[in-house]
Protein backbone atom coordinates (compact mmCIF):
# COMPACT_ATOMS: atom_id res chain seq x y z
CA UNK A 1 -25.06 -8.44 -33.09
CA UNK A 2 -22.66 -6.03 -31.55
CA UNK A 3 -21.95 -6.66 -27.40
CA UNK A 4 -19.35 -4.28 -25.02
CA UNK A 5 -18.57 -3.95 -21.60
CA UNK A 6 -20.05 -1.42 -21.34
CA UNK A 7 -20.01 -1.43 -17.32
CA UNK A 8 -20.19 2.00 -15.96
CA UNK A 9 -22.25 3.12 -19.54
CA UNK A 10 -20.61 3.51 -23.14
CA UNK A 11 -17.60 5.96 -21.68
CA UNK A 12 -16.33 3.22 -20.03
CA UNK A 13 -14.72 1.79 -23.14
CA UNK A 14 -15.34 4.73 -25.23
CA UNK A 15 -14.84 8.12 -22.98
CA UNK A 16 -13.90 10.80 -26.07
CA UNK A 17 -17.54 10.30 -27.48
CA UNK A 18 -19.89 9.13 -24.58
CA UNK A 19 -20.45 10.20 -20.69
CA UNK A 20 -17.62 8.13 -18.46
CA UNK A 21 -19.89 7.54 -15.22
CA UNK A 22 -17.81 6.70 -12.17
CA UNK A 23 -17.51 2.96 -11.46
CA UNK A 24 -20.16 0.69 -10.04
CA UNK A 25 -18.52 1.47 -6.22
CA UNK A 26 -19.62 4.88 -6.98
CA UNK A 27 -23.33 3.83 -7.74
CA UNK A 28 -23.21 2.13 -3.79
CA UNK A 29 -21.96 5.16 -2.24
CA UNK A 30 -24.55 7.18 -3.71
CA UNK A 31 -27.09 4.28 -3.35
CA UNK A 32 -29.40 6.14 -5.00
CA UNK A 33 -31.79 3.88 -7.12
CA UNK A 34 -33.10 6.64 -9.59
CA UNK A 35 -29.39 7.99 -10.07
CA UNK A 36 -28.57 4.53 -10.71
CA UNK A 37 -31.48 4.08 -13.57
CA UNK A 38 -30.80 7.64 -15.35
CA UNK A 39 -26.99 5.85 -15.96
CA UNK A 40 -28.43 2.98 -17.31
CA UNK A 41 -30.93 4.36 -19.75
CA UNK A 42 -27.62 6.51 -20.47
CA UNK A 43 -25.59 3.92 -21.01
CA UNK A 44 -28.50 2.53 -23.18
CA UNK A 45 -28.72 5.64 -25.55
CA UNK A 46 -24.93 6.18 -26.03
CA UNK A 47 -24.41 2.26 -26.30
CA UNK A 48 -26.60 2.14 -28.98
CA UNK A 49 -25.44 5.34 -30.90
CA UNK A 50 -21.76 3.58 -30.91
CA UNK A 51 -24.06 0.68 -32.72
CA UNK A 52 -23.60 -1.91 -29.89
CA UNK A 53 -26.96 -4.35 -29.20
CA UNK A 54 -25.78 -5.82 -25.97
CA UNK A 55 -24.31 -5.09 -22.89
CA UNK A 56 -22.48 -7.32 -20.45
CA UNK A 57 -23.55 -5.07 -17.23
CA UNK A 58 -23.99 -4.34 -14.53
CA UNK A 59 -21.43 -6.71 -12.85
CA UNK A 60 -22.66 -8.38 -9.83
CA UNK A 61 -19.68 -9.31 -8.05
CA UNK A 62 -19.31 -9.13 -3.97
CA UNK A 63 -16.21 -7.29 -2.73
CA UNK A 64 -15.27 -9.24 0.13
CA UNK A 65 -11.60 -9.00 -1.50
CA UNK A 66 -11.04 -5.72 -1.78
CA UNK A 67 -7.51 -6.08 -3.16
CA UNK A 68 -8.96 -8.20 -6.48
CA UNK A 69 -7.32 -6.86 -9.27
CA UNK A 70 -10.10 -8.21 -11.59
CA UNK A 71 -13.34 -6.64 -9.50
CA UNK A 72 -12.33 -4.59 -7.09
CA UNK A 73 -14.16 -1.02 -8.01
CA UNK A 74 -15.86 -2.51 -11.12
CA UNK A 75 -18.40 -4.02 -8.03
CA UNK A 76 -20.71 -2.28 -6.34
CA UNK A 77 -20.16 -3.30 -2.71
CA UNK A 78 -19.66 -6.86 -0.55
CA UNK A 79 -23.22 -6.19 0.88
CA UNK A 80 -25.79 -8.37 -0.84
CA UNK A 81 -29.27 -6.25 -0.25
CA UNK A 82 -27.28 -3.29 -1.72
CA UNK A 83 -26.37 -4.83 -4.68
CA UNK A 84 -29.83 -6.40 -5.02
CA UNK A 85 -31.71 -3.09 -4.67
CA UNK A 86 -29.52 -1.71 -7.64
CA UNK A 87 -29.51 -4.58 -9.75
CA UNK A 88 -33.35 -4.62 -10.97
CA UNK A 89 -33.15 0.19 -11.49
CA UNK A 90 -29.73 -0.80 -13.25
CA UNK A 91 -30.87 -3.62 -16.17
CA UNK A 92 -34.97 -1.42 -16.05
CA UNK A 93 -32.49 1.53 -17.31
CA UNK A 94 -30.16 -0.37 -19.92
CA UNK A 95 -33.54 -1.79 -21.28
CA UNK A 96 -36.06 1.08 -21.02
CA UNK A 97 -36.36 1.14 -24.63
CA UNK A 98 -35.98 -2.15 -25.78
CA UNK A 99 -33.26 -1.33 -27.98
CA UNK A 100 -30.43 -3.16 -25.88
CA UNK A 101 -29.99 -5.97 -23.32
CA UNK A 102 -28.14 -6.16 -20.62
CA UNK A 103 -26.39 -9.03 -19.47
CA UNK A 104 -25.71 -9.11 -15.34
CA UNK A 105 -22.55 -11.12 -15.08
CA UNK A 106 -20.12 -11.97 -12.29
CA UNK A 107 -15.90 -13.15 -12.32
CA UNK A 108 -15.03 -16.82 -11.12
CA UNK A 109 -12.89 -16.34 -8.63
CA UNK A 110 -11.77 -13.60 -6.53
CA UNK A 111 -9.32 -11.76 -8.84
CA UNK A 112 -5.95 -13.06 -7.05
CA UNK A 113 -6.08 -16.80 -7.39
CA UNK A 114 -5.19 -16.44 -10.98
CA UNK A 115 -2.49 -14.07 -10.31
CA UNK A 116 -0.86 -16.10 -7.63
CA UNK A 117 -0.89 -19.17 -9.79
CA UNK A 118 0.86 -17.01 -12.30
CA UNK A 119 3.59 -15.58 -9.41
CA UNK A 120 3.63 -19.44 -8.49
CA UNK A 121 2.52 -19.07 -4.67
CA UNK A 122 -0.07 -21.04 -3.00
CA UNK A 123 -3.76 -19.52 -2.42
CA UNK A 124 -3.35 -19.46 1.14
CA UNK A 125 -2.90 -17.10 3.56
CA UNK A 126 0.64 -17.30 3.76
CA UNK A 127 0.91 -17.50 -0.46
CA UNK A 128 -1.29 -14.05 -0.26
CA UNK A 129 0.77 -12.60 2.57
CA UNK A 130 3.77 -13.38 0.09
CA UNK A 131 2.44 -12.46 -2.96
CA UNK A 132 1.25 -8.73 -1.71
CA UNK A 133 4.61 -8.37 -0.06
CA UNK A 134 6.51 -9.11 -3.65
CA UNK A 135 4.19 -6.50 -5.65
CA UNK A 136 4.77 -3.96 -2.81
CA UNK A 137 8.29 -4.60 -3.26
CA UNK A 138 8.44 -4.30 -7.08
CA UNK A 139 6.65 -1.05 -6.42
CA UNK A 140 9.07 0.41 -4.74
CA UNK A 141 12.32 -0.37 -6.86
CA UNK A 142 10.42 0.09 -10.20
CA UNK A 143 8.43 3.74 -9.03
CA UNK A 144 10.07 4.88 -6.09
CA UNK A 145 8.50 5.63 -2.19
CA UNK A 146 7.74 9.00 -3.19
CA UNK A 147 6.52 8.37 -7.20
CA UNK A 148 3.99 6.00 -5.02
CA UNK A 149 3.22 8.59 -2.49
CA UNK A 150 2.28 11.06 -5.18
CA UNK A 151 1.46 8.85 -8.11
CA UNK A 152 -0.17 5.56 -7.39
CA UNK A 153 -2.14 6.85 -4.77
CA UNK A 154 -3.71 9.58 -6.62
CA UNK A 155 -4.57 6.81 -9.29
CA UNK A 156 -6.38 4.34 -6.14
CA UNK A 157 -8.26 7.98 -4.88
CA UNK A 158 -9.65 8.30 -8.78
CA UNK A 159 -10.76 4.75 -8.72
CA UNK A 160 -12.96 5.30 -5.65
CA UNK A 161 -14.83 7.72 -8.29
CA UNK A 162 -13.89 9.33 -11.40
CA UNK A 163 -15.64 12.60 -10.50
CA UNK A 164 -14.37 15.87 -9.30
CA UNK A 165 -11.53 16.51 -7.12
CA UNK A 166 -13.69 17.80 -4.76
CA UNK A 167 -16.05 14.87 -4.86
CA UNK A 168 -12.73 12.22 -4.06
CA UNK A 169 -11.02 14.81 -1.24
CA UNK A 170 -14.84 14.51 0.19
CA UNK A 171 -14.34 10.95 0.23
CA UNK A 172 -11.03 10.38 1.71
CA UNK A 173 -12.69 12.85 4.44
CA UNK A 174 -15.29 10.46 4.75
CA UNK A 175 -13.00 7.86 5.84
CA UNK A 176 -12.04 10.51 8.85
CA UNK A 177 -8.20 10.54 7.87
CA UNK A 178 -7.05 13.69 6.49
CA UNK A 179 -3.87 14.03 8.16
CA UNK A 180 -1.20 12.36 6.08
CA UNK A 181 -1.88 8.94 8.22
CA UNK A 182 -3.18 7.76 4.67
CA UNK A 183 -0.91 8.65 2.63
CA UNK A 184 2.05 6.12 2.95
CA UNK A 185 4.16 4.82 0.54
CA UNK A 186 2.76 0.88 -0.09
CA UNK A 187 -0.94 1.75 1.14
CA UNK A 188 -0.50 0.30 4.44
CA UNK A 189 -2.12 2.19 6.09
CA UNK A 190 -5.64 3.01 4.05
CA UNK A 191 -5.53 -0.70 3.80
CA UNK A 192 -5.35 -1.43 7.68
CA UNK A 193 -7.73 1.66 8.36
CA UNK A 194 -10.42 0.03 6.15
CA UNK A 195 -9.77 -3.57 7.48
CA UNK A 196 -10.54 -2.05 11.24
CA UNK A 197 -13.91 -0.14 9.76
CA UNK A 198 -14.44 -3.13 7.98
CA UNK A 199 -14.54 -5.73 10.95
CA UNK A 200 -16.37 -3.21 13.37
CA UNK A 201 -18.98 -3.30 11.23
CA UNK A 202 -19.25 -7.15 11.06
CA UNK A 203 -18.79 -7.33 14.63
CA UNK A 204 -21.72 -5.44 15.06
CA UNK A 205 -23.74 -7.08 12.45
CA UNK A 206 -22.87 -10.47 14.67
CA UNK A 207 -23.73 -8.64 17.83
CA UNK A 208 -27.05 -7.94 16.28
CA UNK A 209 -27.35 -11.53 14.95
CA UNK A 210 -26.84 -13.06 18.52
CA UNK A 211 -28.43 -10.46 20.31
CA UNK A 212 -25.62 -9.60 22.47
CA UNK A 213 -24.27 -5.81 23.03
CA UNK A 214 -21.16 -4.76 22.72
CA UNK A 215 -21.26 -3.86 26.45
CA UNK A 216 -22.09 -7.32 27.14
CA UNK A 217 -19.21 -8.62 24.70
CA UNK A 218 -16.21 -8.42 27.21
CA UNK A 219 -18.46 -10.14 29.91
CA UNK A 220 -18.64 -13.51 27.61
CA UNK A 221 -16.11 -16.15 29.10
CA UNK A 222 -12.89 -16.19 27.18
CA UNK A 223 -13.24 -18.75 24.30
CA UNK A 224 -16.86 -18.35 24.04
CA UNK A 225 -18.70 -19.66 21.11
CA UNK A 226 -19.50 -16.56 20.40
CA UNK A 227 -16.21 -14.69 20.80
CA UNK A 228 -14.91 -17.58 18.66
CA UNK A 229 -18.14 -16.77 16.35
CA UNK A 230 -17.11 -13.14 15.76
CA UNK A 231 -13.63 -13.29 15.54
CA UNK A 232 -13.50 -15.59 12.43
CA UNK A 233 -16.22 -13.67 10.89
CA UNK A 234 -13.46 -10.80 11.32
CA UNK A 235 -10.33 -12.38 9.90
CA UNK A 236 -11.63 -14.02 7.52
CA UNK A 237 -12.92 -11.17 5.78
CA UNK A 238 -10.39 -8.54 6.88
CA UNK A 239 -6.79 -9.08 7.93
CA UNK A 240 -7.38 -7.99 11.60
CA UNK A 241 -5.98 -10.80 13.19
CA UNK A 242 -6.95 -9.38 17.05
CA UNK A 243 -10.42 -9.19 16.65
């Protein structure tokens, strides 16, 4: 028996002689669940033709890390129900004709601790602080401010989705930055526009959850429960620390 990664169908390790669908991020963005089985029956035909039996896909993961350097776009998103209502289209399509399995799988771990073991800093928040500060450093004596401007970032804009150029400048438009504010030489600032995105829309998901509005927020006494309630939700899954 022959198995392969392969995650985003049989171009992902073998591009030259099969399609090379975009990452699993891509399949959330779309969230289209007939897109998502056409790749896997796909990835199923091609697979096999390259004479592999199984597949270890689709990967399961939750992205609450967005920096991991092990998941990162190889997951479809940190939302659980959208992962779910891909999962089931996604395995239906690897195995519509019986002819390979698939094999949902997920990474222990969050994709850093490993690496900051390695760097020999502490998985805390100060060890992470530290650790992201050192790589952006290295970055910038090994490539140069303007070899990142130009090069690295281009490489993080194909990860989003290796599609056409039209398809990723539609994306970064998407994220309602198209005036240079993005483009900065260690990522600062996509990272801190995402994190502010990212904890308005767990904010509101807490609002919901308490049934409080957000008019009603700044009327809660200062030290609330609930105040205290949304703002950890916040940091601890984003590095907004004044939420």
């Amino acid at each position: 028996m022959i198995s392969s990664d392969f995650e985003h169908g049989a171009g992902c390790i073998m591009p030259e002689t099969a399609t090379d669908f975009p990452w699993a991020v891509a399949v959330a963005v779309a969230d289209d669940t007939k897109l998502t089985y056409v790749m896997g029956v796909a990835g199923d035909r091609e697979g096999r033709t390259q004479g592999a039996h199984w597949n270890f896909a689709p990967t399961i993961d939750l992205t609450p890390n967005r920096n991991s350097p092990v998941v990162n776009t190889r997951a479809m998103s940190d939302r659980t129900e959208l992962v779910i209502r891909h999962l089931k289209p996604w395995i239906d399509g690897i195995q519509a004709r019986s002819r390979m399995a698939a094999c949902a799988k997920v990474f222990p771990g969050d994709g850093v601790d490993g690496a900051l073991v390695d760097a020999g800093e502490a998985d805390t928040r100060p060890g992470r602080r530290s650790y992201r500060i050192a790589l952006e450093k290295r970055a910038v004596e090994e490539i140069g401010g303007e070899a990142i401007e130009e090069g690295m970032l281009k490489a993080l804009r194909r990860g989003w989705c290796f599609s056409s150029e039209e398809f990723q400048e539609a994306l970064v438009e998407k994220m309602g930055k198209k005036d240079g504010s993005v483009h900065t030489n260690n990522g600062s600032a996509i990272k801190r526009t995402h994190d502010e995105q990212e904890a308005e829309r767990f904010i509101a998901i807490g609002l919901k959850a308490l049934g409080i509005s957000a008019v009603d927020l700044p009327k809660q006494p200062k030290g609330s429960a609930e105040k205290i309630a949304l703002a950890s939700v916040a940091r601890q899954r984003t590095s907004v620390t004044n939420a």
